[in-house]
PDB file of N, CA and C in Angstrom:
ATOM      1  N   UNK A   1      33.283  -8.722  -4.755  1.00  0.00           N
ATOM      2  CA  UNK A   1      32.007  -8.792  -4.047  1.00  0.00           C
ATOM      3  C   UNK A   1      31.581 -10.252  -3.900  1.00  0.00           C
ATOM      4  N   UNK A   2      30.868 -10.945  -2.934  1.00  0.00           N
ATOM      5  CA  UNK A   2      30.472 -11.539  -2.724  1.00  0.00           C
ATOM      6  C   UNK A   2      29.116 -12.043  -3.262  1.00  0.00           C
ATOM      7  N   UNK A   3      28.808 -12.733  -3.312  1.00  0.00           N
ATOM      8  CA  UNK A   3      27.526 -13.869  -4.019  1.00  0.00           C
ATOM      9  C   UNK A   3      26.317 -12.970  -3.078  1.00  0.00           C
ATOM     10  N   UNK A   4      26.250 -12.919  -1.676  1.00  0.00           N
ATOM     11  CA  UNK A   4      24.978 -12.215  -1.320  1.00  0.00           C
ATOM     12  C   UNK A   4      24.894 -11.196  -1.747  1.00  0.00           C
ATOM     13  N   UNK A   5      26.087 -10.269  -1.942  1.00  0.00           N
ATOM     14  CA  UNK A   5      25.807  -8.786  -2.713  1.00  0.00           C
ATOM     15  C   UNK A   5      25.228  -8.891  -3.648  1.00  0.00           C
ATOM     16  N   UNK A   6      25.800  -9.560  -4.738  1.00  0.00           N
ATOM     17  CA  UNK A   6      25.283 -10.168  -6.068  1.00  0.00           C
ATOM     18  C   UNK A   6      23.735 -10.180  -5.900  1.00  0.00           C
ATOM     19  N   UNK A   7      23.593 -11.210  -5.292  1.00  0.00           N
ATOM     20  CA  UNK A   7      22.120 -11.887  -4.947  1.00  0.00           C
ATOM     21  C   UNK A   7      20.881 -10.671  -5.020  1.00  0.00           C
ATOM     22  N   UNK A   8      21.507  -9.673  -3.713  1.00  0.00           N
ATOM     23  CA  UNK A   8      20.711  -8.226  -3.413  1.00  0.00           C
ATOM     24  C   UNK A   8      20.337  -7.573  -4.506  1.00  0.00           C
ATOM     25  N   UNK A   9      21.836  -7.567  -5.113  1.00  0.00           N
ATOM     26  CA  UNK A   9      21.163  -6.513  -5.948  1.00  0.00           C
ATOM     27  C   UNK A   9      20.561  -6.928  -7.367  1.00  0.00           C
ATOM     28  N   UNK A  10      20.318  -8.119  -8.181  1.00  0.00           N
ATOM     29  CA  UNK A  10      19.961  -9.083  -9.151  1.00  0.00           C
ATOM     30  C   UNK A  10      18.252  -8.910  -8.121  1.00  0.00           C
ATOM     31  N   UNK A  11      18.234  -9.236  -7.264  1.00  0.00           N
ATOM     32  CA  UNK A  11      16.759  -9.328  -6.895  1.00  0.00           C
ATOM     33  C   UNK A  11      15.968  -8.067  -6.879  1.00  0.00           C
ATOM     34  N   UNK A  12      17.011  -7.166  -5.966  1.00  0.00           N
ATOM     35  CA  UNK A  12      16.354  -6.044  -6.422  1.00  0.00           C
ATOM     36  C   UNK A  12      15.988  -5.306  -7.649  1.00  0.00           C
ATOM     37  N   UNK A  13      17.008  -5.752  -8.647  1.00  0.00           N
ATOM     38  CA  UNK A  13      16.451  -4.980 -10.029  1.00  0.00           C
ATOM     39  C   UNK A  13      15.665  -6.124  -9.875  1.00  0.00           C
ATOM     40  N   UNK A  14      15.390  -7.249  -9.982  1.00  0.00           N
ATOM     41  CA  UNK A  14      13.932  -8.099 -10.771  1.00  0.00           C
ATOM     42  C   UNK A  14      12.413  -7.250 -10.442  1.00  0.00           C
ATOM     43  N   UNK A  15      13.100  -7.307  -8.960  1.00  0.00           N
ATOM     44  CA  UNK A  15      11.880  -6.671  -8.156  1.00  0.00           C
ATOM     45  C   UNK A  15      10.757  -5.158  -8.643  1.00  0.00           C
ATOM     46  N   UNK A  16      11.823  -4.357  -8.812  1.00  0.00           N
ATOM     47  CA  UNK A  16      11.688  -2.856  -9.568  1.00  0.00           C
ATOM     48  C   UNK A  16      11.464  -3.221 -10.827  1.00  0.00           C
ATOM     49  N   UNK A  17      11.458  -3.663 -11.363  1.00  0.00           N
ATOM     50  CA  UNK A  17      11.700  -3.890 -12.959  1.00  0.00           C
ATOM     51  C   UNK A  17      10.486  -4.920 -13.420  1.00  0.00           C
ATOM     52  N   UNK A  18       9.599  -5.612 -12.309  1.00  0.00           N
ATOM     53  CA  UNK A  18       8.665  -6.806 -12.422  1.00  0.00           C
ATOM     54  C   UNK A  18       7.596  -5.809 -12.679  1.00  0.00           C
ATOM     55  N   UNK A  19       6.536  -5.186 -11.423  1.00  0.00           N
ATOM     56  CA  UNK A  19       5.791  -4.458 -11.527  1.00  0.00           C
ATOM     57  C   UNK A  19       5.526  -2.981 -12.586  1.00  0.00           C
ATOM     58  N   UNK A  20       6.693  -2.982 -13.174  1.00  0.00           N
ATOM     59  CA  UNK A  20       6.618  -1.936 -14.397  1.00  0.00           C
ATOM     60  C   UNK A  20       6.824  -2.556 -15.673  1.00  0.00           C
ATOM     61  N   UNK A  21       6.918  -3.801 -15.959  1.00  0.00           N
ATOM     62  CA  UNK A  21       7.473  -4.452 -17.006  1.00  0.00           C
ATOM     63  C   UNK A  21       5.677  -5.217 -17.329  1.00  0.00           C
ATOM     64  N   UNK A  22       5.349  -6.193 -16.411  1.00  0.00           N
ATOM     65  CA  UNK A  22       4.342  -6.938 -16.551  1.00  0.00           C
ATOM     66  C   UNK A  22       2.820  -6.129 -16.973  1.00  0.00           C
ATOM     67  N   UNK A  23       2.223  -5.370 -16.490  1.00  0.00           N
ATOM     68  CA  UNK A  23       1.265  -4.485 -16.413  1.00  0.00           C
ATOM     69  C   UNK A  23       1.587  -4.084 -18.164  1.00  0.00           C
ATOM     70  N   UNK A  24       2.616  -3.425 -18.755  1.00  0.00           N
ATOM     71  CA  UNK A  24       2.740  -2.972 -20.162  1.00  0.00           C
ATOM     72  C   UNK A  24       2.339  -4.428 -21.059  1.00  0.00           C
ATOM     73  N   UNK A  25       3.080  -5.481 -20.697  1.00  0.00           N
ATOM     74  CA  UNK A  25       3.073  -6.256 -21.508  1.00  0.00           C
ATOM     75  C   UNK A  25       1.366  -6.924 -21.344  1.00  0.00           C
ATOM     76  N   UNK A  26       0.732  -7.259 -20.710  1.00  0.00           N
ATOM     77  CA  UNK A  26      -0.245  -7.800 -20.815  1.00  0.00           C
ATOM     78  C   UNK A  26      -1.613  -6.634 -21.248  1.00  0.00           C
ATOM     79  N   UNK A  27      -1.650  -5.153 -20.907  1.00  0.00           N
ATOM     80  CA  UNK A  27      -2.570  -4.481 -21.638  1.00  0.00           C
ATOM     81  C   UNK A  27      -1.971  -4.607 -22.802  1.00  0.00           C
ATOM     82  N   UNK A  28      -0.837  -4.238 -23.326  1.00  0.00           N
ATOM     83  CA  UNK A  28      -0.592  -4.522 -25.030  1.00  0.00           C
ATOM     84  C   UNK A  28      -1.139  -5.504 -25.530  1.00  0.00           C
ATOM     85  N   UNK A  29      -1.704  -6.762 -24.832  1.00  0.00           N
ATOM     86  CA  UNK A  29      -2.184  -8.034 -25.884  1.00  0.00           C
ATOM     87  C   UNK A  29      -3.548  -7.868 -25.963  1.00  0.00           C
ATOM     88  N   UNK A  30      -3.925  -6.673 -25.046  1.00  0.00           N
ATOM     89  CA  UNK A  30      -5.286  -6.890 -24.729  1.00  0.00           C
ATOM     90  C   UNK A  30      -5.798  -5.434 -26.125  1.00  0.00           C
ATOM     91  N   UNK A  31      -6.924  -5.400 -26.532  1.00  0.00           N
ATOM     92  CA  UNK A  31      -7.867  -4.515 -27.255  1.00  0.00           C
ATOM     93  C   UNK A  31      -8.694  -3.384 -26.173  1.00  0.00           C
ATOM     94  N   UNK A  32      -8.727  -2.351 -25.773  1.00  0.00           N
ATOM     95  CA  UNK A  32      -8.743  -1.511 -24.847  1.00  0.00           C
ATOM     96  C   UNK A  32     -10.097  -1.171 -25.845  1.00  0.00           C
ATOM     97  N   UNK A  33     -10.882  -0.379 -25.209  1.00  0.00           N
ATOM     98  CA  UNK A  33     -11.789   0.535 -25.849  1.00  0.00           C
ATOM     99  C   UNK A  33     -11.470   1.563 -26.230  1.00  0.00           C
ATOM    100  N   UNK A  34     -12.110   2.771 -26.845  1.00  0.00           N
ATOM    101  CA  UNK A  34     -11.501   4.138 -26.512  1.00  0.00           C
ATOM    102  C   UNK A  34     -11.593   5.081 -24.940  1.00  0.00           C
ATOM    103  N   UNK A  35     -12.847   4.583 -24.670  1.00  0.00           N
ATOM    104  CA  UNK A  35     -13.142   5.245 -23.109  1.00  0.00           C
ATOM    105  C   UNK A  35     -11.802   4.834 -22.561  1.00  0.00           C
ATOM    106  N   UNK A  36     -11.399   3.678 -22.196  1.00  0.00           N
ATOM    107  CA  UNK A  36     -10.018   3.284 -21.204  1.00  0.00           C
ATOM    108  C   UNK A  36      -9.000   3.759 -21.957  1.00  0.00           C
ATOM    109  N   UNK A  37      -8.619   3.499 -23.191  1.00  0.00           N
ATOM    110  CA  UNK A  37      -7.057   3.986 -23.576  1.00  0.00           C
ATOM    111  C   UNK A  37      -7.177   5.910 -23.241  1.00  0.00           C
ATOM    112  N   UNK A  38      -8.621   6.437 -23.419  1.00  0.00           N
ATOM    113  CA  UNK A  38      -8.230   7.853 -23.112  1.00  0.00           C
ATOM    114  C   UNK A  38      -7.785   7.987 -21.691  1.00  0.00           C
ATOM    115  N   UNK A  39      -9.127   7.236 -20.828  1.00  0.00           N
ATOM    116  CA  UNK A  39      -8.278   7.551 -19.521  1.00  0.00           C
ATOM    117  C   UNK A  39      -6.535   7.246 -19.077  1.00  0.00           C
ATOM    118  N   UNK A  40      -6.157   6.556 -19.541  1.00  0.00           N
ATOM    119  CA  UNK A  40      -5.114   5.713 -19.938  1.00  0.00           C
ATOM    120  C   UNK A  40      -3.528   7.082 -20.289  1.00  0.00           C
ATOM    121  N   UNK A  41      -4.469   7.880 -21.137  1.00  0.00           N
ATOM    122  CA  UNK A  41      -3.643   8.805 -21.125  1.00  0.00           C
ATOM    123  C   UNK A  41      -3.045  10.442 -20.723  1.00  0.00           C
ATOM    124  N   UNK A  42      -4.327  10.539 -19.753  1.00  0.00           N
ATOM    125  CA  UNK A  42      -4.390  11.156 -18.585  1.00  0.00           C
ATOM    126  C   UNK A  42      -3.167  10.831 -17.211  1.00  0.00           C
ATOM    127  N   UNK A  43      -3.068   9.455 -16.929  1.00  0.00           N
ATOM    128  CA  UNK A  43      -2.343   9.193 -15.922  1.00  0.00           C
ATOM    129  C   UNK A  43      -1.267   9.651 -15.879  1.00  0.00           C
ATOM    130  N   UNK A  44       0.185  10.037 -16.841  1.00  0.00           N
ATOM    131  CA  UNK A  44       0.815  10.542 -16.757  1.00  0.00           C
ATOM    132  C   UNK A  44       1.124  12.195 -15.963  1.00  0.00           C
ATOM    133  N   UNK A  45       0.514  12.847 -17.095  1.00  0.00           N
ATOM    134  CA  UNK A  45      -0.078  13.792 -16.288  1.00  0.00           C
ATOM    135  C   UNK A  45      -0.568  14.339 -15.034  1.00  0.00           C
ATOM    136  N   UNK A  46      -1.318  13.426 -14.649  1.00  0.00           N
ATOM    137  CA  UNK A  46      -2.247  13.045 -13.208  1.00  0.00           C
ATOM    138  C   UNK A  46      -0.886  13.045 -12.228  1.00  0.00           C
ATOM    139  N   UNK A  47      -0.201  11.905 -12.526  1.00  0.00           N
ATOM    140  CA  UNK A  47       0.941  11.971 -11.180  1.00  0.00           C
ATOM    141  C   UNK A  47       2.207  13.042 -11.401  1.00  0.00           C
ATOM    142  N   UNK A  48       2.171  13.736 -12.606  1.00  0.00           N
ATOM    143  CA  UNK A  48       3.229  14.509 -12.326  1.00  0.00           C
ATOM    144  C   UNK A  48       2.633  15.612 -11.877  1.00  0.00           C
ATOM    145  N   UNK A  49       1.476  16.320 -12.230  1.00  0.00           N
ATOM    146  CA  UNK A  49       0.697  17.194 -11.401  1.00  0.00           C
ATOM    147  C   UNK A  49       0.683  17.166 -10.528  1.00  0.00           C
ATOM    148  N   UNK A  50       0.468  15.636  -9.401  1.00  0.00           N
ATOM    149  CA  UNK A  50       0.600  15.308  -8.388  1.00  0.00           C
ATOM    150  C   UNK A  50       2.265  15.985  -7.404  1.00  0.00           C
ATOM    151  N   UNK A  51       2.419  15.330  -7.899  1.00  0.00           N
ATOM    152  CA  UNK A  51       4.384  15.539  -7.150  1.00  0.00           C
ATOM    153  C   UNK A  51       4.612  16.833  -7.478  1.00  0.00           C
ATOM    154  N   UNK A  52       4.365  17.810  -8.450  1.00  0.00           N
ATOM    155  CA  UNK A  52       4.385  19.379  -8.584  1.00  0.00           C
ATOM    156  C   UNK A  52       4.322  20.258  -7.847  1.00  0.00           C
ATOM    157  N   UNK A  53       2.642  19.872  -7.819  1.00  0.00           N
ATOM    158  CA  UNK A  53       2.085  20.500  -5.949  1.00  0.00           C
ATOM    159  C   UNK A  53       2.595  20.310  -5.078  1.00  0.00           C
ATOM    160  N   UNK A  54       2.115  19.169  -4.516  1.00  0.00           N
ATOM    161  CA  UNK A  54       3.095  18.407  -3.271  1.00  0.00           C
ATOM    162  C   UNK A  54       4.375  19.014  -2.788  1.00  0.00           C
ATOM    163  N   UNK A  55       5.397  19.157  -3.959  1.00  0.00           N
ATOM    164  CA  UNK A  55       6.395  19.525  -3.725  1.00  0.00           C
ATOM    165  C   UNK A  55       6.442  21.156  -3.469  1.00  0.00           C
ATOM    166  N   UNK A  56       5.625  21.961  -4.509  1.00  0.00           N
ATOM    167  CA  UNK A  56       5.406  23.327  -4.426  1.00  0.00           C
ATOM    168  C   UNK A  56       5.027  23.580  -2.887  1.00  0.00           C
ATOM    169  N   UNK A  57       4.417  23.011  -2.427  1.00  0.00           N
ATOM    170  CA  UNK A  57       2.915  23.550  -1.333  1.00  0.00           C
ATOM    171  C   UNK A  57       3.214  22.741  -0.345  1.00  0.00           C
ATOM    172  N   UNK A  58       3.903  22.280   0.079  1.00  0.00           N
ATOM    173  CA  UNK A  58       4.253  20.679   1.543  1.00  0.00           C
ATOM    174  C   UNK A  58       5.620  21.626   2.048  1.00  0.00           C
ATOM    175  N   UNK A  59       5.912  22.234   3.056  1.00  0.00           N
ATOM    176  CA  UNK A  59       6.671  22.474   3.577  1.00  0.00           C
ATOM    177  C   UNK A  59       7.247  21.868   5.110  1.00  0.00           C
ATOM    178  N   UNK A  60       8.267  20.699   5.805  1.00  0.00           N
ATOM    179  CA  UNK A  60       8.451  20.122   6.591  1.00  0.00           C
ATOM    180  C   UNK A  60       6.913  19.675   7.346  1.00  0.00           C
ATOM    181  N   UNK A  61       5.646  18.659   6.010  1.00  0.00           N
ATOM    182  CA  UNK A  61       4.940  18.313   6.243  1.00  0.00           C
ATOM    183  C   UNK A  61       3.689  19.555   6.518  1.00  0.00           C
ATOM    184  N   UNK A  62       3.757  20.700   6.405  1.00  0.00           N
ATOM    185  CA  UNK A  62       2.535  21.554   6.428  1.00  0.00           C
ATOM    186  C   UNK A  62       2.741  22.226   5.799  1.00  0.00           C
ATOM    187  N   UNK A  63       1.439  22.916   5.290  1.00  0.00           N
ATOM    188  CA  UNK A  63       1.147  23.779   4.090  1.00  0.00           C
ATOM    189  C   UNK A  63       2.191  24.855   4.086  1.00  0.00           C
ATOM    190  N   UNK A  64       2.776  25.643   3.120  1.00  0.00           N
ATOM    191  CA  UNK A  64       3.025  26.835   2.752  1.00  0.00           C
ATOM    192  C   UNK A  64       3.851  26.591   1.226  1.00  0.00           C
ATOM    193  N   UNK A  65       4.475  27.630   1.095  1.00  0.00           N
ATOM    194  CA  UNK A  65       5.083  27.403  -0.288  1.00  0.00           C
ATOM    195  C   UNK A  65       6.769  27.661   0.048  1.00  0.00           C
ATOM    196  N   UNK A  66       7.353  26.664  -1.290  1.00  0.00           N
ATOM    197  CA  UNK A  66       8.475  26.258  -1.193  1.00  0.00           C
ATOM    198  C   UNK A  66       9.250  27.667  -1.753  1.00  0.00           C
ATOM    199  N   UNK A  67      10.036  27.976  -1.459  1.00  0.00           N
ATOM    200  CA  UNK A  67      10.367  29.251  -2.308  1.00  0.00           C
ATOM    201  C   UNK A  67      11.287  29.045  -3.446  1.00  0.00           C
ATOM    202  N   UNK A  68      12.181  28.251  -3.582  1.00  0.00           N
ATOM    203  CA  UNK A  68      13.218  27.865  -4.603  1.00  0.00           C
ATOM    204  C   UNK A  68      12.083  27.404  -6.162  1.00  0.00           C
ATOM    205  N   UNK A  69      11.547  26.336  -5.236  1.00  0.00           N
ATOM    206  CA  UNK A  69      10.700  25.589  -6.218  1.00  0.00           C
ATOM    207  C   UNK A  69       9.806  26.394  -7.185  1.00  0.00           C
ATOM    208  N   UNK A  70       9.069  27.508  -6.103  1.00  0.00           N
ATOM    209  CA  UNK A  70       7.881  28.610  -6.608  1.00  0.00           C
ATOM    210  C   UNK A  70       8.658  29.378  -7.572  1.00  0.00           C
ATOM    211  N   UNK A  71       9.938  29.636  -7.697  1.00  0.00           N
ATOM    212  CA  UNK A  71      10.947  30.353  -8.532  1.00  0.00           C
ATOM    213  C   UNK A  71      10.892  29.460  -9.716  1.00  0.00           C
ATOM    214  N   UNK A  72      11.441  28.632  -9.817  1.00  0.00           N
ATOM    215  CA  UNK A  72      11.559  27.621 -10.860  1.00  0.00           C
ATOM    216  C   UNK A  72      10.850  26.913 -11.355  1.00  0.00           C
ATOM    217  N   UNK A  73       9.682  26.826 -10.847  1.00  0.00           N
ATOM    218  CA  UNK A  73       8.149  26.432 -12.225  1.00  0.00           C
ATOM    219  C   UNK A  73       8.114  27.830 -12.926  1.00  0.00           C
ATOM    220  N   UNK A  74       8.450  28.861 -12.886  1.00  0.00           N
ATOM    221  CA  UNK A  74       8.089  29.711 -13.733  1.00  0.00           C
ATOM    222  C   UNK A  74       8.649  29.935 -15.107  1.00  0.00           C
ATOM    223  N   UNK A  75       9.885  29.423 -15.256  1.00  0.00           N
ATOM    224  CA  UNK A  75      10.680  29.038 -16.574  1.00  0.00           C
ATOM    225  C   UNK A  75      10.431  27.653 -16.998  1.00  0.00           C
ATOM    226  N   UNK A  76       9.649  26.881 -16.218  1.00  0.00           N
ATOM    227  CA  UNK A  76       9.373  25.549 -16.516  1.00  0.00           C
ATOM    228  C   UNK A  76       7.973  25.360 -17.218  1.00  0.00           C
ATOM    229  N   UNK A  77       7.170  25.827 -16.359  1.00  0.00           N
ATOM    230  CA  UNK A  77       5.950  25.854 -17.203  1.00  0.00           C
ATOM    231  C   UNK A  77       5.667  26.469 -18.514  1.00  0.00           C
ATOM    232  N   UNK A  78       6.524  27.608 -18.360  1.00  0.00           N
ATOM    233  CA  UNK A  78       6.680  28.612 -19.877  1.00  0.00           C
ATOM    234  C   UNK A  78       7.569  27.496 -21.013  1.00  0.00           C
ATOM    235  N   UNK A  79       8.249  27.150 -20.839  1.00  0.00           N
ATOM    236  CA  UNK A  79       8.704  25.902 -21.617  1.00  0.00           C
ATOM    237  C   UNK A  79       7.238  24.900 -21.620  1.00  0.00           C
ATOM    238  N   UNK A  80       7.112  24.477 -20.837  1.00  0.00           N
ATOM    239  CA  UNK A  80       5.920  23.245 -20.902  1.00  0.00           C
ATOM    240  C   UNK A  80       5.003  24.006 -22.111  1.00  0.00           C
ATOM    241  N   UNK A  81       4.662  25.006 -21.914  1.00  0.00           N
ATOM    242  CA  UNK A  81       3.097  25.582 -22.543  1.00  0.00           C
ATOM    243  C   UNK A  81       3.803  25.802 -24.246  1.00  0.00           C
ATOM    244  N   UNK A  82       4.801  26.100 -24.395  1.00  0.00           N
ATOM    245  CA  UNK A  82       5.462  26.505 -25.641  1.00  0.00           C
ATOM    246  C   UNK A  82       6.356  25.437 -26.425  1.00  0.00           C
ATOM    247  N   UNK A  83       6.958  24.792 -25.690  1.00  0.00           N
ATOM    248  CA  UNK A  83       7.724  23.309 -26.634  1.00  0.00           C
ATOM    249  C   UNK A  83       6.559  22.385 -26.648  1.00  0.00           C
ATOM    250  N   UNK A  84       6.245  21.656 -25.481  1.00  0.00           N
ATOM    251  CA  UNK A  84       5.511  20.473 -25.604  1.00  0.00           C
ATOM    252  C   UNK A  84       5.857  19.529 -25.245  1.00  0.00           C
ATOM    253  N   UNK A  85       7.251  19.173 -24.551  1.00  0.00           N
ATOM    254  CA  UNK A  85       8.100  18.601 -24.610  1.00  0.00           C
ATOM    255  C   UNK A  85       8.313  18.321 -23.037  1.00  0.00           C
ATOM    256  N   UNK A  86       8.048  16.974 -22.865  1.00  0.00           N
ATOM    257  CA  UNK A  86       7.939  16.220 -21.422  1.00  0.00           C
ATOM    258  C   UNK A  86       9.782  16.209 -20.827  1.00  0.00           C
ATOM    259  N   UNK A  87      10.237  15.943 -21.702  1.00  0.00           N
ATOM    260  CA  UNK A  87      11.974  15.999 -21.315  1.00  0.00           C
ATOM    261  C   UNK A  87      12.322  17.257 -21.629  1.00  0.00           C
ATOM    262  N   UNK A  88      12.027  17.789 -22.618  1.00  0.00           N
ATOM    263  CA  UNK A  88      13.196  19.256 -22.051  1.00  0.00           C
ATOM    264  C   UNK A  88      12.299  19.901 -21.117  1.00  0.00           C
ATOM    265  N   UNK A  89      10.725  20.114 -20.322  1.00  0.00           N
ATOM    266  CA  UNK A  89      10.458  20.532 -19.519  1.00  0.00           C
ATOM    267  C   UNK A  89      11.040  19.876 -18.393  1.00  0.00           C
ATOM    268  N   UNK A  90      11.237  18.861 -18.221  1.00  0.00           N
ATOM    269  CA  UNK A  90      12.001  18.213 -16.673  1.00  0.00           C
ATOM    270  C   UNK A  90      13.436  19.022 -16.698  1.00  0.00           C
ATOM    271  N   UNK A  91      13.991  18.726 -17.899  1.00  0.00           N
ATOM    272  CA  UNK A  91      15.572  19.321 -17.892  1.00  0.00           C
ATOM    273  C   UNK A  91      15.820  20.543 -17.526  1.00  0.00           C
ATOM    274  N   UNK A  92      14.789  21.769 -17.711  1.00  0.00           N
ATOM    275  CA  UNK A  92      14.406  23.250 -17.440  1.00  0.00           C
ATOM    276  C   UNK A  92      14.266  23.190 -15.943  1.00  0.00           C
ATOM    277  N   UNK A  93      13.137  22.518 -15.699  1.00  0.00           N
ATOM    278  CA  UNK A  93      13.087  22.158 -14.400  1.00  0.00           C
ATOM    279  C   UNK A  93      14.467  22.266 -13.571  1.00  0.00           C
ATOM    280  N   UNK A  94      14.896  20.792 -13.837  1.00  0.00           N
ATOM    281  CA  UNK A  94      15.596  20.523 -12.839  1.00  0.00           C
ATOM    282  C   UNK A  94      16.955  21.794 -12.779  1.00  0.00           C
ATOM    283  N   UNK A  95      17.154  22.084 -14.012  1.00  0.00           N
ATOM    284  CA  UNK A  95      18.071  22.794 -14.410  1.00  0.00           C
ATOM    285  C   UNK A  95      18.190  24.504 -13.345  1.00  0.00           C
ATOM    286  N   UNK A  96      16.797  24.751 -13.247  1.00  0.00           N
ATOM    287  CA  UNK A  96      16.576  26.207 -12.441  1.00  0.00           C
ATOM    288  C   UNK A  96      16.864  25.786 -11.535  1.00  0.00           C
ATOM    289  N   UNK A  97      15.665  24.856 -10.546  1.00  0.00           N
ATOM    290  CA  UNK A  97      16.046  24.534  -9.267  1.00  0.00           C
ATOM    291  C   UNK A  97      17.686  24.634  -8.988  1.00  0.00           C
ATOM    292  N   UNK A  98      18.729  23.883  -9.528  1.00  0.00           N
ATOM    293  CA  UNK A  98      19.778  23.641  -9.392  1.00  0.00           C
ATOM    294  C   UNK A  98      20.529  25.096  -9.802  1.00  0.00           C
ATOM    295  N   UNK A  99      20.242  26.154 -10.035  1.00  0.00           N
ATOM    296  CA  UNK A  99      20.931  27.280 -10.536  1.00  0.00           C
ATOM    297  C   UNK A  99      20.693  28.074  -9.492  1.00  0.00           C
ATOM    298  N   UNK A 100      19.338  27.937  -8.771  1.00  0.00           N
ATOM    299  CA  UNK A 100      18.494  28.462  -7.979  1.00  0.00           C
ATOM    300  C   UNK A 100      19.337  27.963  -6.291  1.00  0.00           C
ATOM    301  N   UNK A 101      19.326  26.811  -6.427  1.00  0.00           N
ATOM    302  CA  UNK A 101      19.965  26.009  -5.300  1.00  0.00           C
ATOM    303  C   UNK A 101      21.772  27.069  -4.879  1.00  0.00           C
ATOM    304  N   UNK A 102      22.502  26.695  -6.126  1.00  0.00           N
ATOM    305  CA  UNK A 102      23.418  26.964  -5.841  1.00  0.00           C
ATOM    306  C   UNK A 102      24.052  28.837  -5.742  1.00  0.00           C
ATOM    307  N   UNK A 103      22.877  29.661  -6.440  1.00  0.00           N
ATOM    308  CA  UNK A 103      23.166  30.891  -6.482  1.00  0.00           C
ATOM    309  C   UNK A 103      22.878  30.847  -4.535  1.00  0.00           C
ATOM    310  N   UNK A 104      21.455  30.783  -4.098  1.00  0.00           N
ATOM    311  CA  UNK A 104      21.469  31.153  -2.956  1.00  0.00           C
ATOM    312  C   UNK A 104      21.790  30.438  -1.728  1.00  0.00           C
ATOM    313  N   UNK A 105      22.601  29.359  -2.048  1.00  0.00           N
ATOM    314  CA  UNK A 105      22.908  28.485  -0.811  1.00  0.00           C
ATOM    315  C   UNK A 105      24.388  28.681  -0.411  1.00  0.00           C
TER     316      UNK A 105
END
């Protein structure tokens, strides 16, 4: 490979890797209140709720429901509510969809 390839892709990880790196390191030096660190720990949550829906309920840009997807939160959330567990609920997740995908496609 060549030096511009190089170049591309060295910049691009800086790039991806700047805006998620900097933001951690400078609230860590800082003393938060409790009001902000709670909100603080909401956000997670907040955007995966986000992309859930979205994905459930957005069909080629207008409303209806996804049908694969509507199948496969239902072993996902039942995991979510009973482990607790942010990674093995994604892994359930992704895991149906993909069982789901390939039984009926």
């Amino acid at each position: 490979m060549n030096t511009y390839i190089w170049t591309i892709i060295i910049g691009g990880a800086i790039v991806t890797i700047l805006p998620r790196i900097l933001p951690v390191m400078f609230i860590s030096k800082i003393n938060l209140n409790d009001r902000i660190s709670k909100f603080f720990k909401f956000i997670p949550i907040a955007i995966l709720s986000t992309l859930v829906v979205s994905e459930l309920f957005i069909v080629n840009n207008k409303v209806g429901i996804n049908t694969y997807e509507a199948v496969a939160v239902i072993p996902t959330v039942i995991i979510a509510i009973k482990k607790n567990n942010l990674l093995l609920t994604v892994i359930v997740g992704v895991i149906s969809l993909a069982l789901l995908r390939m039984i009926f496609n």
